[in-house]
C-alpha atoms as a PDB file:
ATOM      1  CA  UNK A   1     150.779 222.514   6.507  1.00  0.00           C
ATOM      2  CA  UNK A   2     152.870 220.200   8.893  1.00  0.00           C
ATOM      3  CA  UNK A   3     155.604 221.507  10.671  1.00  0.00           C
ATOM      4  CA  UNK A   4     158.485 219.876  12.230  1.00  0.00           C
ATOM      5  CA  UNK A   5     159.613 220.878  15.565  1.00  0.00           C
ATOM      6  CA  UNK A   6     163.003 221.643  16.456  1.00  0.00           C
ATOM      7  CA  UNK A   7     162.259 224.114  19.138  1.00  0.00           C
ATOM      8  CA  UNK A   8     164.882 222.434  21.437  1.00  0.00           C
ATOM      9  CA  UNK A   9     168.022 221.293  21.402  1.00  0.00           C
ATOM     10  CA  UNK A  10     166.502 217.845  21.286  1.00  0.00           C
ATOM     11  CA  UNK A  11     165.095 218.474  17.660  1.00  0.00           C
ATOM     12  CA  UNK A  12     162.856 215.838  17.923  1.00  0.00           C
ATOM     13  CA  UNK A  13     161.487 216.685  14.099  1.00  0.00           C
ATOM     14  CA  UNK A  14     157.812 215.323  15.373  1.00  0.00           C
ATOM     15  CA  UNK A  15     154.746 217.096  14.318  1.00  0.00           C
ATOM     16  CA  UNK A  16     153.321 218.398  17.574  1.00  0.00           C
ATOM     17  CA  UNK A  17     149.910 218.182  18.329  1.00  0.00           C
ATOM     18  CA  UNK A  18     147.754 221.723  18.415  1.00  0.00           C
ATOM     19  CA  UNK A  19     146.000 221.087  21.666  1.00  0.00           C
ATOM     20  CA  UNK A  20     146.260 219.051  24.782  1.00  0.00           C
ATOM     21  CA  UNK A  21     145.937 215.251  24.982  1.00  0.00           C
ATOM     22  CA  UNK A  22     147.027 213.037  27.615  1.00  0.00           C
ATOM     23  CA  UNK A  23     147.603 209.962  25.304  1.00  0.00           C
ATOM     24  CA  UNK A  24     148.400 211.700  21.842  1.00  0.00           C
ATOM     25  CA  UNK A  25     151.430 214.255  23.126  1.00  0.00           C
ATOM     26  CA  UNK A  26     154.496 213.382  20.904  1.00  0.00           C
ATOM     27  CA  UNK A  27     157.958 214.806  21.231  1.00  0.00           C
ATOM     28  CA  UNK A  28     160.173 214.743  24.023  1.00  0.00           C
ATOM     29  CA  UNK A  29     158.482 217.555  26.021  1.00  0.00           C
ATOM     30  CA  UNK A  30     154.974 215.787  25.356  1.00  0.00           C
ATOM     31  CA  UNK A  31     153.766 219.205  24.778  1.00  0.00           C
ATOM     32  CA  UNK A  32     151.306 220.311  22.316  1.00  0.00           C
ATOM     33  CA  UNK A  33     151.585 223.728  20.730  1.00  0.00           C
ATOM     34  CA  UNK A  34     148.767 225.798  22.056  1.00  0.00           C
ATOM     35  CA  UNK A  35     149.942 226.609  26.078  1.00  0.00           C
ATOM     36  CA  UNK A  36     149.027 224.379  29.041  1.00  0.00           C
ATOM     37  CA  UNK A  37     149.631 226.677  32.133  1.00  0.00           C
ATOM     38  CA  UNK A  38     149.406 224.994  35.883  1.00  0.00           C
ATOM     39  CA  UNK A  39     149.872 228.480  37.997  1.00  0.00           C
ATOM     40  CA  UNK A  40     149.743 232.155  37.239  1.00  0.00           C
ATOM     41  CA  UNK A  41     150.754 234.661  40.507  1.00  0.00           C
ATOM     42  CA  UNK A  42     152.281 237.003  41.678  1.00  0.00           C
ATOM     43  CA  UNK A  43     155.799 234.908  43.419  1.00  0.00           C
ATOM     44  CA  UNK A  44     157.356 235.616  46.239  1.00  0.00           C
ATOM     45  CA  UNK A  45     160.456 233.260  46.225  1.00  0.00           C
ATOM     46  CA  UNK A  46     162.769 234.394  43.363  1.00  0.00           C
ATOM     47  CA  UNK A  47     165.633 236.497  43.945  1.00  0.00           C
ATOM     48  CA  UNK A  48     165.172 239.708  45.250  1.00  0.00           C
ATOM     49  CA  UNK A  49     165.584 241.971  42.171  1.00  0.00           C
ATOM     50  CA  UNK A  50     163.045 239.706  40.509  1.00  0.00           C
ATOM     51  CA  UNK A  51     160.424 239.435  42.916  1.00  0.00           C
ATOM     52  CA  UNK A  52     160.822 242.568  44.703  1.00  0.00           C
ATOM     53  CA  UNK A  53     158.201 243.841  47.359  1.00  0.00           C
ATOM     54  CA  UNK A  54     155.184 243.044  45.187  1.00  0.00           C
ATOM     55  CA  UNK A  55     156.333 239.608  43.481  1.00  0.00           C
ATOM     56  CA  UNK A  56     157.568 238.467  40.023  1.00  0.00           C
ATOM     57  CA  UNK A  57     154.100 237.534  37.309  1.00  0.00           C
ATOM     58  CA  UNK A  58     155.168 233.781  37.218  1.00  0.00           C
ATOM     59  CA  UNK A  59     153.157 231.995  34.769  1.00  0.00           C
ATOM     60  CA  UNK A  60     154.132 227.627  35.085  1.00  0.00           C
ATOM     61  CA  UNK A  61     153.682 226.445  31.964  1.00  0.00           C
ATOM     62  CA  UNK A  62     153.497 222.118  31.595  1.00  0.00           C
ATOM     63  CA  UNK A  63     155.914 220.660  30.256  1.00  0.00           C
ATOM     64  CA  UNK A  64     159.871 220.443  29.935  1.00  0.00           C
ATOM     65  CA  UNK A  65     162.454 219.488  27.424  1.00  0.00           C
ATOM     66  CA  UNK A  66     164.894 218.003  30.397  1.00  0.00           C
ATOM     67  CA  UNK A  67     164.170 215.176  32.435  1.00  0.00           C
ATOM     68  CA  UNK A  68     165.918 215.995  35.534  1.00  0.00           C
ATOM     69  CA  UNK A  69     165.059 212.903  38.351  1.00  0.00           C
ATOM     70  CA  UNK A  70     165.101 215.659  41.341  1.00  0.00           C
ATOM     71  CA  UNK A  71     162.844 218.074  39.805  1.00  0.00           C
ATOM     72  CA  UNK A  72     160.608 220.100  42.543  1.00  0.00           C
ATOM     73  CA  UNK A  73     158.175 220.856  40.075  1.00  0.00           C
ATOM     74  CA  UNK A  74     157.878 217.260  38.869  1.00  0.00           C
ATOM     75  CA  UNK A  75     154.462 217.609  38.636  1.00  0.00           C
ATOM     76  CA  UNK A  76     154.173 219.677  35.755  1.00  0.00           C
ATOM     77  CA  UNK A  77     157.582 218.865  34.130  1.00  0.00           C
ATOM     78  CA  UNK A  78     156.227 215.436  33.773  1.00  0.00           C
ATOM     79  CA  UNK A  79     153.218 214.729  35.565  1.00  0.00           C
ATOM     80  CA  UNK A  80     150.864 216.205  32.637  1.00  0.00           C
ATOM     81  CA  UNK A  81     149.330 218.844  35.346  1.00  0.00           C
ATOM     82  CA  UNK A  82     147.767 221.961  33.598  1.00  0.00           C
ATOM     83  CA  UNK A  83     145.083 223.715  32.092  1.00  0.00           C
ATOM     84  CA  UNK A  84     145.214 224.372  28.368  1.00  0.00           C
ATOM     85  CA  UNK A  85     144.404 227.927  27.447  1.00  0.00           C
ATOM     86  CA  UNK A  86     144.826 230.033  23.945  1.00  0.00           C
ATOM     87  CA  UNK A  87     147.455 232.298  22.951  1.00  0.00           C
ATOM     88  CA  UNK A  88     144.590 235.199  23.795  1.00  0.00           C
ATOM     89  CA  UNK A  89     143.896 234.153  27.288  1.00  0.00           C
ATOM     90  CA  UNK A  90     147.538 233.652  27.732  1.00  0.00           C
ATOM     91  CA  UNK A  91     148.233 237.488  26.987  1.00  0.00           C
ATOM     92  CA  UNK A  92     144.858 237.894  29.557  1.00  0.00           C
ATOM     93  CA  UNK A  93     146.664 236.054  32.274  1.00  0.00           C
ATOM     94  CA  UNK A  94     149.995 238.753  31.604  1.00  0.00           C
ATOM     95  CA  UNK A  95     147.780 241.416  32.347  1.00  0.00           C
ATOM     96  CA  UNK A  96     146.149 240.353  34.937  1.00  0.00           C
ATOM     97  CA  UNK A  97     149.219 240.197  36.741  1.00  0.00           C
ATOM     98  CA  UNK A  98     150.615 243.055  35.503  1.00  0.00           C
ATOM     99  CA  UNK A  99     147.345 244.844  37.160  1.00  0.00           C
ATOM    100  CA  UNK A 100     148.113 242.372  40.710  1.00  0.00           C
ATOM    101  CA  UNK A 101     151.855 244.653  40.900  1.00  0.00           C
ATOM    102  CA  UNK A 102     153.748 242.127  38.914  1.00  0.00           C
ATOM    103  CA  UNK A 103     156.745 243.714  38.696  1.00  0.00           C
ATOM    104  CA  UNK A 104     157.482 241.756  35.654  1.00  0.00           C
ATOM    105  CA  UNK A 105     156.218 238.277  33.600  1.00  0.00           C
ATOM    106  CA  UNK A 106     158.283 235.408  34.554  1.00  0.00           C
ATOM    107  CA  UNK A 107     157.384 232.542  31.993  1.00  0.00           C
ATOM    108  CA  UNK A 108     158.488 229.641  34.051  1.00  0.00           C
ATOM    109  CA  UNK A 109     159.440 226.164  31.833  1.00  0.00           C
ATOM    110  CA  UNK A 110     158.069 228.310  28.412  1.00  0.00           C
ATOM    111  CA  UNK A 111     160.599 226.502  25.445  1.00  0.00           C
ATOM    112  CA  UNK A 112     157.960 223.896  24.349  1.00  0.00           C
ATOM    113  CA  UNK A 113     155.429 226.603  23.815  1.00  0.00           C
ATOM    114  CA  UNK A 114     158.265 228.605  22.199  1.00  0.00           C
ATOM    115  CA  UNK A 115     155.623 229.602  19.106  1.00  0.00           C
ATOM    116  CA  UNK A 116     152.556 230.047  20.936  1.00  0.00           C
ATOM    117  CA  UNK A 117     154.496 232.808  23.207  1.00  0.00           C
ATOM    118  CA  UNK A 118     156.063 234.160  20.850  1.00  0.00           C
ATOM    119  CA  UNK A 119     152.526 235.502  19.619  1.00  0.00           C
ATOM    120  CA  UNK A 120     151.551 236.702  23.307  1.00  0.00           C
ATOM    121  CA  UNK A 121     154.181 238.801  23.152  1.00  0.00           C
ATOM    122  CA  UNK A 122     153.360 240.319  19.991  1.00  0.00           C
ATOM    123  CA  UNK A 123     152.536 243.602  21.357  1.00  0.00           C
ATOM    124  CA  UNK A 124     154.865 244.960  24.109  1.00  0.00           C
ATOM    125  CA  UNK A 125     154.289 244.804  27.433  1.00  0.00           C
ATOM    126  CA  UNK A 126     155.035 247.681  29.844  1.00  0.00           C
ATOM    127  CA  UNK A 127     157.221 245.469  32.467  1.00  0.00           C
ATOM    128  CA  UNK A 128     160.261 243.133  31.944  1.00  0.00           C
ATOM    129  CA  UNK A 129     159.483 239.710  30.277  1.00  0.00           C
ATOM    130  CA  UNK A 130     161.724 237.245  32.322  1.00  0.00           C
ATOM    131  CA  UNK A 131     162.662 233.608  30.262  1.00  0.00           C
ATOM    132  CA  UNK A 132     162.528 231.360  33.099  1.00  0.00           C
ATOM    133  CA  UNK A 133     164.404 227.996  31.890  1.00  0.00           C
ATOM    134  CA  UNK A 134     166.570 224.918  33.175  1.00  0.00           C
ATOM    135  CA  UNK A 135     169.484 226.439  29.802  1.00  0.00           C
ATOM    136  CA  UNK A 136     168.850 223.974  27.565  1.00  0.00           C
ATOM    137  CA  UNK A 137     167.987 225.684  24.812  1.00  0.00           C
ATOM    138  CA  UNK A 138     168.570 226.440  20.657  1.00  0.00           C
ATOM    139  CA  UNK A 139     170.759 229.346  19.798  1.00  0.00           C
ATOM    140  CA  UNK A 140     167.824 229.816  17.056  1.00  0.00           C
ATOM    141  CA  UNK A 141     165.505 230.010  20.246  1.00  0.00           C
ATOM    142  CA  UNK A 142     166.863 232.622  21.766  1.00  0.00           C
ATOM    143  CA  UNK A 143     167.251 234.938  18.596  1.00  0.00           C
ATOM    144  CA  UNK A 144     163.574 234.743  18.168  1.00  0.00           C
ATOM    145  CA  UNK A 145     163.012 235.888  21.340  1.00  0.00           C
ATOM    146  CA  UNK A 146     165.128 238.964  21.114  1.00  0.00           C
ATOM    147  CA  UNK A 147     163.303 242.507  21.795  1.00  0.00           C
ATOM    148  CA  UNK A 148     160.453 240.374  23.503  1.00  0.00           C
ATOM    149  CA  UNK A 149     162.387 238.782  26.322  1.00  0.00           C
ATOM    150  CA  UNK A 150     164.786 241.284  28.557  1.00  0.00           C
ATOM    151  CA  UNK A 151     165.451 239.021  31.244  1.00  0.00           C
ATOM    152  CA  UNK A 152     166.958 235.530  30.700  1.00  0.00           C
ATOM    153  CA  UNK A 153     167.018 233.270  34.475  1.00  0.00           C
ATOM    154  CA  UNK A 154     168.713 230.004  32.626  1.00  0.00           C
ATOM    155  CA  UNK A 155     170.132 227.292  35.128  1.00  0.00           C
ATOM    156  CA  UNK A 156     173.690 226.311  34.380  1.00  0.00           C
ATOM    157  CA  UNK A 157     173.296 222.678  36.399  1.00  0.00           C
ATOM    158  CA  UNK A 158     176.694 220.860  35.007  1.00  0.00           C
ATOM    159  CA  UNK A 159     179.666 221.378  32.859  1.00  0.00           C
ATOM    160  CA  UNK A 160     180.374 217.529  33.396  1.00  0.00           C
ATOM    161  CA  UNK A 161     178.565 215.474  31.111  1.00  0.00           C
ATOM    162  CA  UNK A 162     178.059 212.322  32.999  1.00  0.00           C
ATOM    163  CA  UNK A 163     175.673 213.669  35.703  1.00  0.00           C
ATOM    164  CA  UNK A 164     173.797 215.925  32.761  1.00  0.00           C
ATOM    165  CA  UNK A 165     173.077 212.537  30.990  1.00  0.00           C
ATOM    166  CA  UNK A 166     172.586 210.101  34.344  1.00  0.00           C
ATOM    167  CA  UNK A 167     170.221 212.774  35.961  1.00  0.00           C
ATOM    168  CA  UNK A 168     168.732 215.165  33.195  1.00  0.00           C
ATOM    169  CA  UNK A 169     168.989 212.720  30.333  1.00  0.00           C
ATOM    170  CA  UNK A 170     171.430 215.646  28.469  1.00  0.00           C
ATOM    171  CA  UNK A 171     174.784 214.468  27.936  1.00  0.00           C
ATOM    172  CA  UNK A 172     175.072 217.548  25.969  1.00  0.00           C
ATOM    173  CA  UNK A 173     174.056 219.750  28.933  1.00  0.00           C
ATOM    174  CA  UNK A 174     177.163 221.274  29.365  1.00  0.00           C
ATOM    175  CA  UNK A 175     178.192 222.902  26.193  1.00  0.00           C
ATOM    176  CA  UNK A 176     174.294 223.325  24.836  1.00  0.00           C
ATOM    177  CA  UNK A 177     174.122 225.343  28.092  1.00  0.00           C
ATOM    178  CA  UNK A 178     176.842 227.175  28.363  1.00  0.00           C
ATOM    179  CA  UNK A 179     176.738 228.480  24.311  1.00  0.00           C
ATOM    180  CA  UNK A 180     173.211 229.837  25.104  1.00  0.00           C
ATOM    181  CA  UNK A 181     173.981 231.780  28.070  1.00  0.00           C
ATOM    182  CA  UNK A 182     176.539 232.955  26.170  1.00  0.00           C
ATOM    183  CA  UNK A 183     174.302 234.153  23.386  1.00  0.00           C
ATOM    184  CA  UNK A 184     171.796 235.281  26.051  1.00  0.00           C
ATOM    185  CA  UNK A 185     174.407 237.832  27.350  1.00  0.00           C
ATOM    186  CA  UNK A 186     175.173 238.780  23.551  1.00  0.00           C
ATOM    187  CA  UNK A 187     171.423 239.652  23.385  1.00  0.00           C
ATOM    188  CA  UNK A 188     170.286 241.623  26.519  1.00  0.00           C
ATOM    189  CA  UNK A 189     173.336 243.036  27.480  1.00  0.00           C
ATOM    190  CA  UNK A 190     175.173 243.701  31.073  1.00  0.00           C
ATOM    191  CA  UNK A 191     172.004 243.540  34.016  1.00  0.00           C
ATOM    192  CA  UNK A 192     170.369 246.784  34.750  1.00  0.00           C
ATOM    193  CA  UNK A 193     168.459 247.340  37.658  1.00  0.00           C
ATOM    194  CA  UNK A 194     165.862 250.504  38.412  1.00  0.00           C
ATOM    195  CA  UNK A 195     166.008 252.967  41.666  1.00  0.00           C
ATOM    196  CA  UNK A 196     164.408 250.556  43.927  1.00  0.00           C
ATOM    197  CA  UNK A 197     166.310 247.296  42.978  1.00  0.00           C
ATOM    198  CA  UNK A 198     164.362 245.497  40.373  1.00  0.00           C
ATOM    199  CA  UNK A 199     166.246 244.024  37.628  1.00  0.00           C
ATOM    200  CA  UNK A 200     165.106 246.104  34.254  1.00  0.00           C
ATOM    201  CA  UNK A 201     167.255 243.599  32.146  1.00  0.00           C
ATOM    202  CA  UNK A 202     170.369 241.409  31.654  1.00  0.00           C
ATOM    203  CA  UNK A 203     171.215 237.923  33.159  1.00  0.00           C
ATOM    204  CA  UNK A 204     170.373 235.901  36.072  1.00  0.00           C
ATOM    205  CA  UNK A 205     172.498 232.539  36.097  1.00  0.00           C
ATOM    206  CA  UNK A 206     171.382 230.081  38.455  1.00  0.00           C
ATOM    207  CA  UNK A 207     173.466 227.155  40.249  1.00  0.00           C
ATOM    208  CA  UNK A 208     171.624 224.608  41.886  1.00  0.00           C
ATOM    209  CA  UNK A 209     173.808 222.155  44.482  1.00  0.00           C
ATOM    210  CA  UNK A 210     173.273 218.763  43.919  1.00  0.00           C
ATOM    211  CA  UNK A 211     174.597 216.527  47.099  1.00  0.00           C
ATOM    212  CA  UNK A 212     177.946 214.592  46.097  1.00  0.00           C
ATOM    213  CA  UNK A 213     178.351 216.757  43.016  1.00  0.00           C
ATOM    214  CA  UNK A 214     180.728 220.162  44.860  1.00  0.00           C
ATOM    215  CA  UNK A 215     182.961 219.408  42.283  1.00  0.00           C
ATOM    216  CA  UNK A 216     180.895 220.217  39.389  1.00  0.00           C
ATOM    217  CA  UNK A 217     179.209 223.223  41.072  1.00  0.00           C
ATOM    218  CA  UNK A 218     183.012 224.281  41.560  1.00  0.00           C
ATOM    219  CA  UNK A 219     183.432 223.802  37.762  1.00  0.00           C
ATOM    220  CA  UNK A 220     180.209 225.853  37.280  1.00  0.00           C
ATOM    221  CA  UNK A 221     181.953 228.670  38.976  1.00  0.00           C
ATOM    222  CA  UNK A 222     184.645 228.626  37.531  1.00  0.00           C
ATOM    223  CA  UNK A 223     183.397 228.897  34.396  1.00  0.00           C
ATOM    224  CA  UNK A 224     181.354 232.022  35.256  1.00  0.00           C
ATOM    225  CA  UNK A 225     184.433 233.426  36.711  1.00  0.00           C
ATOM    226  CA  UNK A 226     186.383 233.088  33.063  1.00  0.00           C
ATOM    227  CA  UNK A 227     183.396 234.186  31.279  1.00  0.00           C
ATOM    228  CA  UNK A 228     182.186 237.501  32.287  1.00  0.00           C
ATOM    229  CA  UNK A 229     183.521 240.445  34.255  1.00  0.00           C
ATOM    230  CA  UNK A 230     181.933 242.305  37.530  1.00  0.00           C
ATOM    231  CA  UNK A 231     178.762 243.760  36.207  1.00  0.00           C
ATOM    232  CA  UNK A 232     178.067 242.007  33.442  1.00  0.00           C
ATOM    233  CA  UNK A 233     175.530 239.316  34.713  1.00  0.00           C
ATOM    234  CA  UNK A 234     173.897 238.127  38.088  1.00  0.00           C
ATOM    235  CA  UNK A 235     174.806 234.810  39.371  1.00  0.00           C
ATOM    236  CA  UNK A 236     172.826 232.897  42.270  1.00  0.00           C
ATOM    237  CA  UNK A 237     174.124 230.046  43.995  1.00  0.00           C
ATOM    238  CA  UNK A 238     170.933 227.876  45.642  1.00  0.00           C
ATOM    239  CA  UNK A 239     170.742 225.533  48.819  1.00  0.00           C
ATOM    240  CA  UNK A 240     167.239 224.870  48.176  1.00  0.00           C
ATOM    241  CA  UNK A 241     168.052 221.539  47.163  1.00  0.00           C
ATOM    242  CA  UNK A 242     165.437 218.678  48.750  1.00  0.00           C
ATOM    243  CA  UNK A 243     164.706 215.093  47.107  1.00  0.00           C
ATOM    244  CA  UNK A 244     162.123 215.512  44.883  1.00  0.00           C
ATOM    245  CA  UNK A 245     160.424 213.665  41.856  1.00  0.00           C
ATOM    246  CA  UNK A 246     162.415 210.663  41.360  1.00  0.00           C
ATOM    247  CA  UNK A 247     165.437 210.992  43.283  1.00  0.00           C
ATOM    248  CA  UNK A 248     164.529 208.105  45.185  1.00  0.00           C
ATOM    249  CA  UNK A 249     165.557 206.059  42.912  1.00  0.00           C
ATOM    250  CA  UNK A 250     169.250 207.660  42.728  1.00  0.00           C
ATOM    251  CA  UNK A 251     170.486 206.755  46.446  1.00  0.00           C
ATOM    252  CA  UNK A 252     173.665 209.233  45.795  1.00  0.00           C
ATOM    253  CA  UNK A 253     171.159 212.422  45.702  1.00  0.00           C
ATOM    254  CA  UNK A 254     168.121 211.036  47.644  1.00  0.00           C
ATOM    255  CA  UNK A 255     169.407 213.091  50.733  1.00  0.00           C
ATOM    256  CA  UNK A 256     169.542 217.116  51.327  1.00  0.00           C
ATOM    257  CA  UNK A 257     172.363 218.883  50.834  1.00  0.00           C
ATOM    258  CA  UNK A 258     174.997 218.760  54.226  1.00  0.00           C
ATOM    259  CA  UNK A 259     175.700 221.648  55.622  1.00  0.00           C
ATOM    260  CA  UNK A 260     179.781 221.135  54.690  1.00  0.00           C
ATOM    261  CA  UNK A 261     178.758 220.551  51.411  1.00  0.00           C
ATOM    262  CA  UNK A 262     177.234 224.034  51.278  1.00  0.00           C
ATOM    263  CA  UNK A 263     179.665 225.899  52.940  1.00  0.00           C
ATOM    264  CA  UNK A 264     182.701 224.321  50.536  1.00  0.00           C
ATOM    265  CA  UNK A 265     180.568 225.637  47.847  1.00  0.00           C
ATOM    266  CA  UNK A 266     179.647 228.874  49.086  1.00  0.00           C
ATOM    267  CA  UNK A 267     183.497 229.717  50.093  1.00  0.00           C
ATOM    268  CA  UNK A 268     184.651 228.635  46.958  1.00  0.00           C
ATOM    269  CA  UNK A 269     182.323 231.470  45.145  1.00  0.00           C
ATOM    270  CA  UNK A 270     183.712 234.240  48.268  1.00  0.00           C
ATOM    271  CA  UNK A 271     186.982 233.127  46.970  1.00  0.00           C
ATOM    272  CA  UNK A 272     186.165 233.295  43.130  1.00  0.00           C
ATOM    273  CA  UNK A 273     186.261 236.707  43.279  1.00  0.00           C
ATOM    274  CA  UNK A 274     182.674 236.884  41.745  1.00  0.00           C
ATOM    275  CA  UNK A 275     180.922 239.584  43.332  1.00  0.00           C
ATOM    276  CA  UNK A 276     176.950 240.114  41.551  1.00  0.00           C
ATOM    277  CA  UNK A 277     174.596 237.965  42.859  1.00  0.00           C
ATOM    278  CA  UNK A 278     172.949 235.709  45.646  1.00  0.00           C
ATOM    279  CA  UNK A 279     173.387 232.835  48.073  1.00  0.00           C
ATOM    280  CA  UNK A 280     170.911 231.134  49.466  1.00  0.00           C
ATOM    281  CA  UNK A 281     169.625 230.199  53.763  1.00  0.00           C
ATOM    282  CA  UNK A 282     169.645 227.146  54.872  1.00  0.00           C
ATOM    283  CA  UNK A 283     166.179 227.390  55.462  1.00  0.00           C
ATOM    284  CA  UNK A 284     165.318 227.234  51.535  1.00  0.00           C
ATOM    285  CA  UNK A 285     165.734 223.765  51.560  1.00  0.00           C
ATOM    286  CA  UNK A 286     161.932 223.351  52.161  1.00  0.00           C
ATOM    287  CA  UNK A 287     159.245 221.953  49.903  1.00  0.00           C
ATOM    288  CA  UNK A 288     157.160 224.225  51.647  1.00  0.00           C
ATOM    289  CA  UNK A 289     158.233 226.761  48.848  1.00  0.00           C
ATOM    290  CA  UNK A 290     157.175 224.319  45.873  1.00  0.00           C
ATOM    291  CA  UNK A 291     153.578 226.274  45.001  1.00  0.00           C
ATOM    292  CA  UNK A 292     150.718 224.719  44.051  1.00  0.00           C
ATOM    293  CA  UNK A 293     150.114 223.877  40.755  1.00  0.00           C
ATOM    294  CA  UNK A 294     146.345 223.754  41.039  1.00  0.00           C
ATOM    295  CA  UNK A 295     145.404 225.883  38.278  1.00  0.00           C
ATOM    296  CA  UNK A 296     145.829 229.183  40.351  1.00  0.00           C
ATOM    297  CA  UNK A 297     144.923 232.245  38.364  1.00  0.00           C
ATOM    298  CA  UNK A 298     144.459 230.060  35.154  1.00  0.00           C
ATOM    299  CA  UNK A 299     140.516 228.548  35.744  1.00  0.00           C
END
């Protein structure tokens, strides 16, 4: 029996092909359903309360249902880079991890193999599982992964529409986003972190800078700020911002972030009044923290 997929906001309504094929991959996320996976280790470079002292699981799965130009991991959002696996060795890489010190299973990029993890998750695993995505995604999405997923790490890039569509190619970014984070809190809850730290559950809502754009991280903010009280979720502002995947062809971004730029935005969050959470160094603007997705822990 066929089946449609609306996985995604996008709700393409293709039928998806089972396995990988370079030529044959319909949909907007040209991803098939069984799991292509470019990296599974233990990572270093999360936040703290994810990675901890022994690092967060992070499986990279291929594959994305944005299209952001600036994309560090542009080579397995859209380059096609990845080994296909099964559902079985999937749940082999978790515990492999899990036995490395994981101190949890970060599925990094997972919504176009929504289904397929979904079933590696069948059985319960005995650390967090973290939902690792740029917050585009179905309310219907997230209810099927509640009681399997206790962390949820969504971006929130823009509340203005304009950049979502010129540099994501998601004009409905902003309010897609912002209703699943929203249903994301309903789900897990106010964050909870253990005796040494590590978050146990709740959410994580990233912020990435974009140069030229203050205004909209400002908005971004804001609109945590109105949202949620103190406690309730994590939010992490990030400098790490360098030119990557094709934003050479968009002059206004094809530069790092300036150093005013990033202090505006940082004092604007002091000044929010939002307290839970992280900034970033200067020093993570640095492709030198972009791992390699050479099939690490996969083959």
């Amino acid at each position: 029996m066929e089946t449609y997929c609306n996985d995604c906001p996008r709700r393409c309504g293709v039928v998806r092909a089972a396995f990988w094929d370079e030529k044959k991959m319909p949909g907007f996320c040209h991803s098939p359903l069984q799991p292509v996976v470019a990296r599974a280790a233990l990572h270093q470079w999360e936040e703290p309360c994810i990675s901890g002292s022994h690092g967060s699981g992070a499986v990279f799965f291929t594959g994305c249902n944005l299209r952001c130009c600036f994309c560090q991991n542009a080579t397995i959002s859209m380059g096609g880079t990845g080994v296909p696996i099964t559902v079985d060795k999937l749940r082999e890489l978790y515990g492999r991890l899990i036995a490395q010190g994981a101190h949890n299973i970060n599925l990094v990029t997972p919504t176009p193999y929504k289904q397929a993890i979904l079933a590696s998750l069948a059985a319960p695993l005995p650390v967090p599982v973290v939902y690792n995505c740029g917050g585009y995604e179905s309310q219907e999405t997230i209810d099927d992964f509640k009681g399997k997923v206790q962390i949820y790490l969504p971006d929130l890039k823009y509340l203005d529409p304009k950049l979502a569509k010129r540099y994501s190619a998601a004009e409905d970014y902003p309010q897609v986003a912002t209703a699943a984070i929203l249903r994301m809190y309903d789900q897990v809850g106010p964050y909870e972190m253990d005796d040494d730290g590590i978050l146990q559950k709740g959410v994580v809502i990233r912020h990435l800078i974009l140069p030229g754009c203050v205004d909209n991280t400002k908005a971004v903010i804001d609109w945590v700020r109105d949202h949620f009280d103190d406690g309730q979720v994590l939010f992490s502002l990030m400098r790490q911002y360098v030119p990557c995947g094709r934003a050479g062809e968009y002059p206004e971004i094809d530069r790092p972030l300036s150093d005013e730029e990033y202090d505006e935005a940082e004092q604007y969050l002091f000044d929010s009044g939002i307290e839970d959470g992280f900034v970033q160094e200067k020093g993570s603007a640095s492709d030198a923290f972009i791992p390699a997705f050479d099939g690490t822990g996969v083959v």
